[in-house]
Protein backbone atom coordinates (compact mmCIF):
# COMPACT_ATOMS: atom_id res chain seq x y z
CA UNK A 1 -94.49 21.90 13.74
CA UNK A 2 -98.09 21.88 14.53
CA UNK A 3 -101.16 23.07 13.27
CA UNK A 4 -103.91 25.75 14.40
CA UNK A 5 -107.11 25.86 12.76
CA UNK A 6 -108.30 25.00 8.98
CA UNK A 7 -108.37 26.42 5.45
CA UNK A 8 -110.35 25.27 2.95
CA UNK A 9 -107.29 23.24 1.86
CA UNK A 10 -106.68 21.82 5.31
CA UNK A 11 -105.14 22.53 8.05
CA UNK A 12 -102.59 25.79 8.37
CA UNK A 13 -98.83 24.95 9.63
CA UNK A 14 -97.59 26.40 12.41
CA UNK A 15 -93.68 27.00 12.62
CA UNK A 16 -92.35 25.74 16.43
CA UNK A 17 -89.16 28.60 15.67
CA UNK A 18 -89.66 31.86 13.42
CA UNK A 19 -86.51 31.76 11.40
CA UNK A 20 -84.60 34.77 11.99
CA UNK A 21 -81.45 36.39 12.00
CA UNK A 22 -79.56 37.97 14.57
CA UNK A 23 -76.74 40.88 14.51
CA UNK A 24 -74.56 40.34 17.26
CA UNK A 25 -71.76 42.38 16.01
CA UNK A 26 -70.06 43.91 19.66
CA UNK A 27 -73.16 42.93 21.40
CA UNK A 28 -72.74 41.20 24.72
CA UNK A 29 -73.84 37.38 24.78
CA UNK A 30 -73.64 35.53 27.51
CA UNK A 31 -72.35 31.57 27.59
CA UNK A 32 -72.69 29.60 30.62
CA UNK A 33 -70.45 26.52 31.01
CA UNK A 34 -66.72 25.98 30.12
CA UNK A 35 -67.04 22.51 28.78
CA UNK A 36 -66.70 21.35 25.05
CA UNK A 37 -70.28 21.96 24.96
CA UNK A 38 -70.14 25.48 25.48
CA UNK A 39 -66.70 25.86 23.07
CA UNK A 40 -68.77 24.79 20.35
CA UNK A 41 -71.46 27.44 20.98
CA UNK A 42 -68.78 29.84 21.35
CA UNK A 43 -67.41 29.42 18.32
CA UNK A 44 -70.57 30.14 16.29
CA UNK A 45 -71.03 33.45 18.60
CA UNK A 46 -67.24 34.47 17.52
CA UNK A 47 -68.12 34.03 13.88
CA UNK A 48 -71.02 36.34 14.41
CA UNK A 49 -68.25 38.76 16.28
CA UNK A 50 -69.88 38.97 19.70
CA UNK A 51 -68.88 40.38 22.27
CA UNK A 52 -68.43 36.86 24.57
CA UNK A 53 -68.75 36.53 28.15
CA UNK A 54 -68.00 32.89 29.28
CA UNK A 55 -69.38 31.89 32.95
CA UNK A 56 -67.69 29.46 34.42
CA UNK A 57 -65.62 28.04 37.64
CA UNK A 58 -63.22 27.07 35.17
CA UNK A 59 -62.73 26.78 31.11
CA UNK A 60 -61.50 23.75 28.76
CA UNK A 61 -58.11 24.41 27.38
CA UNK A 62 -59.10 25.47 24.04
CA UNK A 63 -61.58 28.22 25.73
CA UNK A 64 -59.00 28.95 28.13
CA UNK A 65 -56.92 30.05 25.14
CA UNK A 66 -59.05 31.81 23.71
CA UNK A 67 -58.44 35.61 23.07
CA UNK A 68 -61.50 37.02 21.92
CA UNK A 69 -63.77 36.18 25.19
CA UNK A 70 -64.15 37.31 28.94
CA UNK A 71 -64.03 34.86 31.39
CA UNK A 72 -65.86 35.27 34.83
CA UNK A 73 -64.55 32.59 36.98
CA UNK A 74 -67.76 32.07 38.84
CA UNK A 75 -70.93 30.23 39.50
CA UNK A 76 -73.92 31.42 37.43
CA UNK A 77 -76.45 33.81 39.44
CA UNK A 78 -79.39 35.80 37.70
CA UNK A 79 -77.93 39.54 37.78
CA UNK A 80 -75.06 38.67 35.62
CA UNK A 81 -77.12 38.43 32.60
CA UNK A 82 -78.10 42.06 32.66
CA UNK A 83 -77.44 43.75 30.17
CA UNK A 84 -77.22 41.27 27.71
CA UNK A 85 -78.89 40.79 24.32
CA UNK A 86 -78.59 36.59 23.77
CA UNK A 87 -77.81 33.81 26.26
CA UNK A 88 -76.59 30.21 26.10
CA UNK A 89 -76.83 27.75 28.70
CA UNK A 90 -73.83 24.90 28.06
CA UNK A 91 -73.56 23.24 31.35
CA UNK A 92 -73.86 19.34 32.12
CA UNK A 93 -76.25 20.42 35.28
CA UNK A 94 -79.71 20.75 34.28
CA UNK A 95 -80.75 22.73 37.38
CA UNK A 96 -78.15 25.24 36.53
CA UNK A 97 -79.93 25.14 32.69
CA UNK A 98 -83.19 25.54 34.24
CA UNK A 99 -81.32 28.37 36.03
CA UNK A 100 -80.36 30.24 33.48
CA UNK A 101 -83.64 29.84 30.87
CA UNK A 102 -85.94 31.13 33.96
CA UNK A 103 -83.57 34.46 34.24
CA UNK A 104 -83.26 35.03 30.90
CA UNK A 105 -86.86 34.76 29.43
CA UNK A 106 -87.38 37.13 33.27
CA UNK A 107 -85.08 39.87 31.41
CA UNK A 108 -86.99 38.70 28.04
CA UNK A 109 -83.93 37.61 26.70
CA UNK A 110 -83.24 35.61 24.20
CA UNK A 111 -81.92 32.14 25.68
CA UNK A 112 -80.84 28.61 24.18
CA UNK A 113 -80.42 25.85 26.79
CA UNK A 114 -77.90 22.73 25.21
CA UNK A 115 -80.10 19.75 24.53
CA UNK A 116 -83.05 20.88 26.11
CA UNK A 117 -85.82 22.58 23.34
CA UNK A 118 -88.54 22.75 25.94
CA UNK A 119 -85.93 25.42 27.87
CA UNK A 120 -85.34 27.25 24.77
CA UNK A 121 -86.62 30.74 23.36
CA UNK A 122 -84.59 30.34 20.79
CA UNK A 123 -82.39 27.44 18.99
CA UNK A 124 -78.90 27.25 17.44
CA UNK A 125 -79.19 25.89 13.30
CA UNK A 126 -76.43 23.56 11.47
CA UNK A 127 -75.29 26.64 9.24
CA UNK A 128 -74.15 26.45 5.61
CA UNK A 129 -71.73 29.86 5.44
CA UNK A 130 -71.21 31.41 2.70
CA UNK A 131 -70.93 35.27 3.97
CA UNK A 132 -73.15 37.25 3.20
CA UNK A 133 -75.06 34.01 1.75
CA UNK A 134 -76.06 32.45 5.29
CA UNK A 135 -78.36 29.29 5.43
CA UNK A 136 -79.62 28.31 8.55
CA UNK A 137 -80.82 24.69 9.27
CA UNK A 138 -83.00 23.26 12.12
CA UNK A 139 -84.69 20.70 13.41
CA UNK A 140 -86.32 22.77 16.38
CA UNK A 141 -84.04 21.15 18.71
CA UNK A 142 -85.80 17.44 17.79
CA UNK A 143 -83.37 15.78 15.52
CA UNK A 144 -79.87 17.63 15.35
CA UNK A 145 -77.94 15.24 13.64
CA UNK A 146 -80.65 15.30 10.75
CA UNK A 147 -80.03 19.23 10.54
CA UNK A 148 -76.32 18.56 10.26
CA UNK A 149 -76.66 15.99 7.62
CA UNK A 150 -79.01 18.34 6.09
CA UNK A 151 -77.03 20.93 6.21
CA UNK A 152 -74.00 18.49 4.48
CA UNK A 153 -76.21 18.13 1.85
CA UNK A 154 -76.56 21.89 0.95
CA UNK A 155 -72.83 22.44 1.03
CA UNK A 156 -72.02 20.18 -1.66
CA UNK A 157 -74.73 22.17 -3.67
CA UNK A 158 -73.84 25.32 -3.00
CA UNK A 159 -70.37 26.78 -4.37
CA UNK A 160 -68.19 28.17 -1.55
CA UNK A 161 -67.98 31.44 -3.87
CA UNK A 162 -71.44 31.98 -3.49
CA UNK A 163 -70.28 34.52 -0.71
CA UNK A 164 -68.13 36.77 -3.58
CA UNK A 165 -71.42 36.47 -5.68
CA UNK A 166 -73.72 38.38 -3.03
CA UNK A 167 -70.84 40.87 -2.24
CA UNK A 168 -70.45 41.91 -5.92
CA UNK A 169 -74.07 42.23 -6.14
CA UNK A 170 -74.36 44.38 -3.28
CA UNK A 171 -71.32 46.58 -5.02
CA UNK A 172 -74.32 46.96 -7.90
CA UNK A 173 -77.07 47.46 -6.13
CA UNK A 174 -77.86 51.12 -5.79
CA UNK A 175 -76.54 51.50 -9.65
CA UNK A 176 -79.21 48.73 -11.02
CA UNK A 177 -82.22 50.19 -8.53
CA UNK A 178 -81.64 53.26 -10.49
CA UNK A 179 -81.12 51.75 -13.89
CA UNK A 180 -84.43 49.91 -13.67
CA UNK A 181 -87.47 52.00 -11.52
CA UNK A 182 -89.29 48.61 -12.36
CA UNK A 183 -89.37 45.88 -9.61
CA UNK A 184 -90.19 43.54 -12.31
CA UNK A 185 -86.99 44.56 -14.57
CA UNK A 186 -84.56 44.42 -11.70
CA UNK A 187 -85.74 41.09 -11.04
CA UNK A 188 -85.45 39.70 -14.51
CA UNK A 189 -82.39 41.38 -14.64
CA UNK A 190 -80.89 40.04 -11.12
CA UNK A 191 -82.11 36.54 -12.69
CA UNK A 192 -80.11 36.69 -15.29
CA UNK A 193 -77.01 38.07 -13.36
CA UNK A 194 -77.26 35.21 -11.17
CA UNK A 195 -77.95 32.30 -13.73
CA UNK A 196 -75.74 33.39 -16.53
CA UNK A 197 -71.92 34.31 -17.19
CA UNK A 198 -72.07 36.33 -14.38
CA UNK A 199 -72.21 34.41 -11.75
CA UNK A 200 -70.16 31.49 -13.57
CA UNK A 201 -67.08 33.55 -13.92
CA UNK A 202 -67.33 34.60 -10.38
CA UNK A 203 -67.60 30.31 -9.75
CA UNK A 204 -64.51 29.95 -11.67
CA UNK A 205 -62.11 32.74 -9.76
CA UNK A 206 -62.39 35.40 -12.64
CA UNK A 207 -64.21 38.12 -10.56
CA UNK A 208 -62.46 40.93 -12.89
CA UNK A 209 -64.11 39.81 -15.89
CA UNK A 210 -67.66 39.06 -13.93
CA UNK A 211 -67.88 42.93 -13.23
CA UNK A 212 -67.45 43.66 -15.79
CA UNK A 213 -69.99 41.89 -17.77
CA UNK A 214 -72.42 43.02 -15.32
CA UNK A 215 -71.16 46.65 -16.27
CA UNK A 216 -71.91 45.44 -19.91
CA UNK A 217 -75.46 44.13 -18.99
CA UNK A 218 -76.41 47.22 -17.21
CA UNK A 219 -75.89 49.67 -20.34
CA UNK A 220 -77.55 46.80 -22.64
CA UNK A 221 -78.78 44.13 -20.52
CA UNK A 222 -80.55 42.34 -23.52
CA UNK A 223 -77.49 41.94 -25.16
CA UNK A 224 -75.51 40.57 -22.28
CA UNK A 225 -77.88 38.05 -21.60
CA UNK A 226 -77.80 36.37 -24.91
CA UNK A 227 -73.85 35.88 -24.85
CA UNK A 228 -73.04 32.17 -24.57
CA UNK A 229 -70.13 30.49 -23.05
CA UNK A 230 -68.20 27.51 -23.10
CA UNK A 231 -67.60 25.14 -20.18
CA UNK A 232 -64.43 22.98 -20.67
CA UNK A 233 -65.48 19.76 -18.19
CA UNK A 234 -62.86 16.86 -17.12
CA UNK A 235 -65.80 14.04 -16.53
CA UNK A 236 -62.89 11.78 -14.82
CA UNK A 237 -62.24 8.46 -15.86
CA UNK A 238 -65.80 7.01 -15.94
CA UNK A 239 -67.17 6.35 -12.06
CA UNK A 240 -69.99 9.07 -11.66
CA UNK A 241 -69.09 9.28 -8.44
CA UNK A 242 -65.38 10.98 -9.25
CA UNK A 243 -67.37 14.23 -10.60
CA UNK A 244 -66.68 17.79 -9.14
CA UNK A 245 -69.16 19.46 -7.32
CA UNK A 246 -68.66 22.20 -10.09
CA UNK A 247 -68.64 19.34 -13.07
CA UNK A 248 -71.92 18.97 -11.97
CA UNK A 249 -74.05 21.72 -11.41
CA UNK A 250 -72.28 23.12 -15.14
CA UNK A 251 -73.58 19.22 -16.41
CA UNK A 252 -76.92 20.65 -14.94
CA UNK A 253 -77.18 24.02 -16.35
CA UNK A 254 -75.58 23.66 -20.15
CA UNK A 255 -77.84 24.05 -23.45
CA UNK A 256 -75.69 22.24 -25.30
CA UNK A 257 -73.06 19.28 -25.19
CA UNK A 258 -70.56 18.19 -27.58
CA UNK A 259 -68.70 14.72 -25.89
CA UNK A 260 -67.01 11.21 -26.57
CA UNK A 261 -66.40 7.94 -26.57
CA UNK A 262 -64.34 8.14 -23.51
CA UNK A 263 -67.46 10.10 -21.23
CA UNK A 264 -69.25 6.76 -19.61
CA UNK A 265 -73.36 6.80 -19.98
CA UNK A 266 -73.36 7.28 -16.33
CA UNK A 267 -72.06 10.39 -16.87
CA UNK A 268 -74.12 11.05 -19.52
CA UNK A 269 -77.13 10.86 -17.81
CA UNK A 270 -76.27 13.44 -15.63
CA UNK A 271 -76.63 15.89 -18.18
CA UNK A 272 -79.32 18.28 -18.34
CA UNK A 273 -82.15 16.10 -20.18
CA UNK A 274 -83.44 18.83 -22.59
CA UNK A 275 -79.81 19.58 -23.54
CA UNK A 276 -78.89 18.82 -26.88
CA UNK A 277 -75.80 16.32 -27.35
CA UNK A 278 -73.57 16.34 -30.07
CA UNK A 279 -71.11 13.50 -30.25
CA UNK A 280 -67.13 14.37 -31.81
CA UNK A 281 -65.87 11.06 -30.70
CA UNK A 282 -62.80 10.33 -32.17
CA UNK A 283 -61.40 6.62 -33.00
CA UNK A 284 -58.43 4.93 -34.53
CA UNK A 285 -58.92 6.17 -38.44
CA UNK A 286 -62.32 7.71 -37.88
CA UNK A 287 -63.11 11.42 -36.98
CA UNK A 288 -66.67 12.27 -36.74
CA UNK A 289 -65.53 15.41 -36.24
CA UNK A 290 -62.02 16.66 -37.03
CA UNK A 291 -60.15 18.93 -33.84
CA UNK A 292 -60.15 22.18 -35.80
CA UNK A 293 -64.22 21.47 -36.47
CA UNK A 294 -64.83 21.01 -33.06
CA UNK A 295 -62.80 24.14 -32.03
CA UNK A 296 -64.91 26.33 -34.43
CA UNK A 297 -68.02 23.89 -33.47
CA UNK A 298 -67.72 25.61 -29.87
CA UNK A 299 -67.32 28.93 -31.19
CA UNK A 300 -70.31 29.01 -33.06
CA UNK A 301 -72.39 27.70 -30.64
CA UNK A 302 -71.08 30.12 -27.92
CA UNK A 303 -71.97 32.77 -30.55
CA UNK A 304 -75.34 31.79 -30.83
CA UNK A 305 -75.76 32.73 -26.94
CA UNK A 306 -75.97 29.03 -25.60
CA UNK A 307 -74.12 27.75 -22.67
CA UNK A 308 -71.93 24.69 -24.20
CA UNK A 309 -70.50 21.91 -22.41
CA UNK A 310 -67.51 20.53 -23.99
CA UNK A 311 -67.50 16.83 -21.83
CA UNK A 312 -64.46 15.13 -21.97
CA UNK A 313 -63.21 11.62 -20.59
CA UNK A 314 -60.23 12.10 -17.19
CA UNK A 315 -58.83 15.80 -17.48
CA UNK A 316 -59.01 18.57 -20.29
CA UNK A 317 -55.52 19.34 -20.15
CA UNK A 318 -53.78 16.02 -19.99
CA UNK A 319 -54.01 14.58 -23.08
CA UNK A 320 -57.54 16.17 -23.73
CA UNK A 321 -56.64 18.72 -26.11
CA UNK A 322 -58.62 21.15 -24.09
CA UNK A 323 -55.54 23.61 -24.84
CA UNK A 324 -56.16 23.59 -28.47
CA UNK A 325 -59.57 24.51 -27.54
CA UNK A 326 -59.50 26.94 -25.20
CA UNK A 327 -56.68 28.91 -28.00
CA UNK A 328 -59.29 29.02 -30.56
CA UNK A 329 -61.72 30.00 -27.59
CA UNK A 330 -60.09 32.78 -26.66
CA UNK A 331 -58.66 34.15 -29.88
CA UNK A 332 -63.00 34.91 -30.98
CA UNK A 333 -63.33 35.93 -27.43
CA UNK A 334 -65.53 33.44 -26.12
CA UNK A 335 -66.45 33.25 -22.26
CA UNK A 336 -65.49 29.99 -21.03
CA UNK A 337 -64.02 28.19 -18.05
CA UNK A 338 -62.26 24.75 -17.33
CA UNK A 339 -63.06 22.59 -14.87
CA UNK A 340 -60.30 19.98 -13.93
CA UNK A 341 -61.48 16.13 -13.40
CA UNK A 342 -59.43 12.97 -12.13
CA UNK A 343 -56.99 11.95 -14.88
CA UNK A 344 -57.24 8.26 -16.03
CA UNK A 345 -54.01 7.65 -14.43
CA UNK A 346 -54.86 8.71 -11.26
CA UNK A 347 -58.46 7.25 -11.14
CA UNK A 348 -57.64 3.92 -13.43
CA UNK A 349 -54.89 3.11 -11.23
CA UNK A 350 -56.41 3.57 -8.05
CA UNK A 351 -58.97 1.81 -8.68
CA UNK A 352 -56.94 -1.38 -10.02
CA UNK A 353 -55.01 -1.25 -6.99
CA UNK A 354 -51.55 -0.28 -8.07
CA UNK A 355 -50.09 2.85 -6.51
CA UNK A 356 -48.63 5.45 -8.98
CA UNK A 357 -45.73 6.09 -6.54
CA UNK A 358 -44.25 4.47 -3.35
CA UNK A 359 -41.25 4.98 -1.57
CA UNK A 360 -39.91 1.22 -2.06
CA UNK A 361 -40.84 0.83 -5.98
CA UNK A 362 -40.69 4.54 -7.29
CA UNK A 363 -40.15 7.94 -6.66
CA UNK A 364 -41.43 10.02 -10.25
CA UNK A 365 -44.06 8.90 -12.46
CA UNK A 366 -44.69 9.81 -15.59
CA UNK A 367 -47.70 10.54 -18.56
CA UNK A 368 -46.70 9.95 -22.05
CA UNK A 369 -49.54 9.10 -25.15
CA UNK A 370 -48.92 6.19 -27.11
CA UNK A 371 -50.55 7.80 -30.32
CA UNK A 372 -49.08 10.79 -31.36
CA UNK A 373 -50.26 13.51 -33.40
CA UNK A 374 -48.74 11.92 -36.59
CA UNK A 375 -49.76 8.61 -35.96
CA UNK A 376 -46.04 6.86 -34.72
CA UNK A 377 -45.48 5.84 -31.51
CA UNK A 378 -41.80 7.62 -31.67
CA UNK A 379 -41.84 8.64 -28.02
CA UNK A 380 -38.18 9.51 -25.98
CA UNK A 381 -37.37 6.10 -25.37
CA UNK A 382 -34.78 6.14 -22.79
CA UNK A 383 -36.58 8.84 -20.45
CA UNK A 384 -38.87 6.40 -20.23
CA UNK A 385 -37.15 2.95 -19.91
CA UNK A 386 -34.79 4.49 -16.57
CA UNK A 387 -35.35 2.53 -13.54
CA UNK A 388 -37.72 3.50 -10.09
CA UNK A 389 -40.14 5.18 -11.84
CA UNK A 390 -43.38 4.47 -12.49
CA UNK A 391 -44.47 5.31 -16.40
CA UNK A 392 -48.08 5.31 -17.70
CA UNK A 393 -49.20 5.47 -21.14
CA UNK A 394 -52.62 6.94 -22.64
CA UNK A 395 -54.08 5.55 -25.66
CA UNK A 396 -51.09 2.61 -25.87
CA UNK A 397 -53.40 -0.31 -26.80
CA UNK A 398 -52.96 -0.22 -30.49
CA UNK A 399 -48.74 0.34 -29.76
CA UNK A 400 -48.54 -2.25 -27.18
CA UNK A 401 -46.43 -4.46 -29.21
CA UNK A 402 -44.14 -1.79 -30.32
CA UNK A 403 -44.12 0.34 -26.70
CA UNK A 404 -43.11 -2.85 -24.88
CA UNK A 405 -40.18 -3.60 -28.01
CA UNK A 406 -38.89 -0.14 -27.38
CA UNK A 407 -38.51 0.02 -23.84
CA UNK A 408 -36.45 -3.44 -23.20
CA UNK A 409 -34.59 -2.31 -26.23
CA UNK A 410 -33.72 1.13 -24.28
CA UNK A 411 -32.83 -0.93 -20.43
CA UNK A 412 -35.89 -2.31 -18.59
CA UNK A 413 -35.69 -5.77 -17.89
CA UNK A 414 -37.82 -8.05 -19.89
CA UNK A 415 -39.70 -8.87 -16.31
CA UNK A 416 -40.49 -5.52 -15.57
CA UNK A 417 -44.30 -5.80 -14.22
CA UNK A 418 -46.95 -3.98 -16.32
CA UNK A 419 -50.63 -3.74 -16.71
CA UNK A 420 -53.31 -2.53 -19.02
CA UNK A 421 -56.55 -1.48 -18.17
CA UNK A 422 -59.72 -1.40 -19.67
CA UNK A 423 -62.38 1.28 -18.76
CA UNK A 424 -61.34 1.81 -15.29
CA UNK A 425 -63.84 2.81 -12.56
CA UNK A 426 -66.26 1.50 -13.78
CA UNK A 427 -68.25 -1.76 -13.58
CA UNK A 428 -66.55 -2.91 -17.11
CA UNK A 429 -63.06 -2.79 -15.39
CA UNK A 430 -61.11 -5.42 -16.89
CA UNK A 431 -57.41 -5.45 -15.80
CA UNK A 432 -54.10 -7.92 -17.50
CA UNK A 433 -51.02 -7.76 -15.38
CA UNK A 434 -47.79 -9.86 -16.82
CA UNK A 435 -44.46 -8.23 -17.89
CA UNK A 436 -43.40 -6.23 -20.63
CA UNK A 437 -42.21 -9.60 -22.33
CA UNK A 438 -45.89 -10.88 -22.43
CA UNK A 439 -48.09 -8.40 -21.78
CA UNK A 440 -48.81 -7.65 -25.67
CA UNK A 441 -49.56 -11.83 -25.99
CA UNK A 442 -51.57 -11.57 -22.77
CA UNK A 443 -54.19 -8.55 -23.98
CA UNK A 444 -54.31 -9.67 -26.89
CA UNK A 445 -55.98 -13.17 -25.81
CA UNK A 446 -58.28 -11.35 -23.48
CA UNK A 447 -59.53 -9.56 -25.97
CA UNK A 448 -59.09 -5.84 -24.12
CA UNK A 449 -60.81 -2.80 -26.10
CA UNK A 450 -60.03 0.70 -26.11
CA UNK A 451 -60.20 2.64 -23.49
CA UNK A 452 -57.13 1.25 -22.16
CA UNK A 453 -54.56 2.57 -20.16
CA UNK A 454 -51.13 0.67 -19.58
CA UNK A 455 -48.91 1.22 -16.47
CA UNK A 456 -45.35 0.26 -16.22
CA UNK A 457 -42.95 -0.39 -13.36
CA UNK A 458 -42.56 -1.95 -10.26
CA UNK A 459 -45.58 -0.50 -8.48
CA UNK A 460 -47.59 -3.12 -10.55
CA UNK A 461 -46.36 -6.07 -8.88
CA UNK A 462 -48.68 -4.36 -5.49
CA UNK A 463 -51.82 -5.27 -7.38
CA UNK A 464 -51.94 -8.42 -5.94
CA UNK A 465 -51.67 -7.19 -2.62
CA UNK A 466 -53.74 -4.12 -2.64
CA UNK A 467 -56.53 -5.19 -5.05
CA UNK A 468 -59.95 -3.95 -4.20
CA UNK A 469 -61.87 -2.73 -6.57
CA UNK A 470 -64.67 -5.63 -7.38
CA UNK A 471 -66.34 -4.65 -10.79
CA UNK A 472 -70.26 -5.65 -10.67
CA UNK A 473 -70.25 -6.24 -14.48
């Protein structure tokens, strides 16, 4: 970019590329060069549906395989870009680039010469697809590898149904341009299309139920916008860094959020700051908020038109209770959508180095809680005490004592390898490996809190080996 003359504010930027964008839909296009270099250009052209006409003495195997394009097996020469509406040079031979630039901007064509802007009428972006949602990055031929890391960026920010979104507002169009005559209502309306329920259940796979809310909001738009919704969020097992792209733009966007002891303050902080947090922690003999409460807690709020986050440690649905919630949910009719995160026994145990599975220590694994609903720890005993498996246990600190009784009374060896671990992922990782002889004595003298999460089988005895997780704290 450069600049050309001055404002009153300085001076006035001037773009090196106007950013536009091309149809090329059974057009011809032109590619010169067979090499990997000019594959990669013809792939982008082929995405765009040209019509492709590679120039070349000879193509690359993957080109030479390649359907959709004409080959001319020949050297390039000036008349055999007539007639077409975009050209790419892709050659290794600069004279030949030089070549084909000078004929094409002759025939005011459109050209793009590989790794040479100063050749260039035009330039190819790093492009983040979401069709009919297209976002083109460049760099004006300066810096490509910034544009592609650019261009990473925006993908993990924009949801890959962003694409469905556009479509089933172009479905809508004509009926909303004659719903509202005023440019300013169809905006505020498209607004809240796009930034409300809408667009979420489209995120979430429910593109039934999106239309038709957007039917709704068209007869009484008003209406339609104040309806809330619940987002059910797995925040993983405690490293921010285990979010899901969707976890977090919901995190971003929520009025409201109702979480736990087990969601980290990392996590926390990744919440919307003006959103207002309501904590229904649970602990051993202490409900701030009994189950049923916070079931009818989510409904009200939902009711009251606000977007609520329910935030909840590893994954709703194992061992969450996010079932329970999403009955009560659905039996007031309340929008809402879940959003799976990493389980604690698939983030906790990766991260203290002991494989859930392997194909010399065990071939099943399996979840079980070590609190139950009624407050025993009466669990099916010999299930879990057969041999080559690997068994982990949610909420077994308290039970330790009585978990590791049960299962060398029901067949495991006394020696059988186990491990609990406290807060996993994160800097506070604290892990205790012994047997299931000692490893009640063992936690006990270190003094281990809750969250824990004990592990059982052979797999533990790899910890030693495959340890790498080094906690800062």
């Amino acid at each position: 970019m450069h600049y050309k003359g001055k404002t009153s504010s300085g001076k006035i930027p001037i773009m090196d590329y106007l950013p536009i964008f091309i149809r090329l839909r059974g057009r011809k296009s032109v590619v010169i060069g067979g090499g990997e270099i000019a594959l990669r250009k013809v792939s982008m052209l082929l995405k765009a549906d040209a019509d492709i006409t590679v120039i070349a003495p000879a193509l690359c195997a993957e080109l030479a395989a390649q359907r959709r394009i004409t080959h001319l097996p020949a050297r390039f020469s000036p008349e055999q870009l007539d007639s077409a509406q975009l050209v790419v040079a892709a050659t290794d031979d600069a004279e030949i680039n030089r070549a084909v630039s000078a004929a094409a901007q002759a025939r005011n064509i459109p050209v793009n010469v590989v790794d040479a802007p100063e050749l260039c009428t035009f330039v190819m972006p790093s492009v983040v697809d979401r069709s009919p949602v297209v976002i083109a990055v460049s760099s004006g031929g300066n810096a490509p590898v910034l544009a592609r890391m650019v261009r990473a960026r925006l993908e993990t920010l924009i949801p890959a149904s962003y694409g469905q979104l556009a479509r089933l507002a172009g479905e809508f169009r004509d009926k909303v341009k004659a719903r509202f005559k005023n440019p300013r209502q169809r905006l505020m309306f498209w607004e809240n299309v796009f930034q409300g329920p809408v667009a979420e259940c489209v995120f979430s796979g429910q593109e039934n139920e999106a239309r038709q809310q957007l039917e709704a909001m068209l007869h009484d738009e008003t209406e339609a916008a104040r309806r809330g919704e619940v987002y059910l969020v797995g925040a993983g097992p405690g490293d921010p860094d285990l979010l899901t792209f969707r976890a977090l733009r919901l995190m971003q966007q929520c009025d409201v959020v109702l979480y736990d002891k087990l969601v980290s303050e990392p996590i926390m902080d990744l919440v919307r700051r003006d959103a207002e947090r309501i904590y229904v922690g649970k602990q051993r003999a202490l409900h701030t908020l009994p189950q049923n409460g916070i079931n009818q807690l989510l409904v009200k709020l939902a009711q009251e038109g606000k977007r609520v986050l329910r935030l909840k440690g590893g994954d709703p649905f194992i061992f969450g209770r996010g079932g329970e919630e999403i009955e009560t949910l659905m039996e007031n009719g309340i929008p809402f959508q879940v959003v799976p995160g990493i389980t604690a026994a698939s983030g906790v145990a990766s991260y203290a180095g002991i494989p859930l599975t392997h194909r010399d220590h065990a071939q099943s694994c399996i979840f079980a809680t070590g609190h139950l609903r009624d407050g025993t720890v009466d669990l099916d005993w010999p299930v879990l005490a057969r041999a080559d498996q690997t068994v982990v246990i949610y909420m077994g600190l308290v039970g330790l004592p009585e978990i590791c009784r049960q299962l060398i009374a029901h067949g495991l060896p006394a020696n059988t390898p186990a491990a609990m671990v406290q807060q996993g992922t994160t800097p506070q990782q604290r892990v205790v490996v012994s047997d299931l002889a000692h490893l009640a004595h063992e936690v006990e003298a270190a003094g281990l809190r809750a969250p824990c999460l004990m592990i059982i089988g052979s797999v533990v005895s790899l910890r030693e080996k495959l340890n790498w997780f080094e906690p800062a704290g």
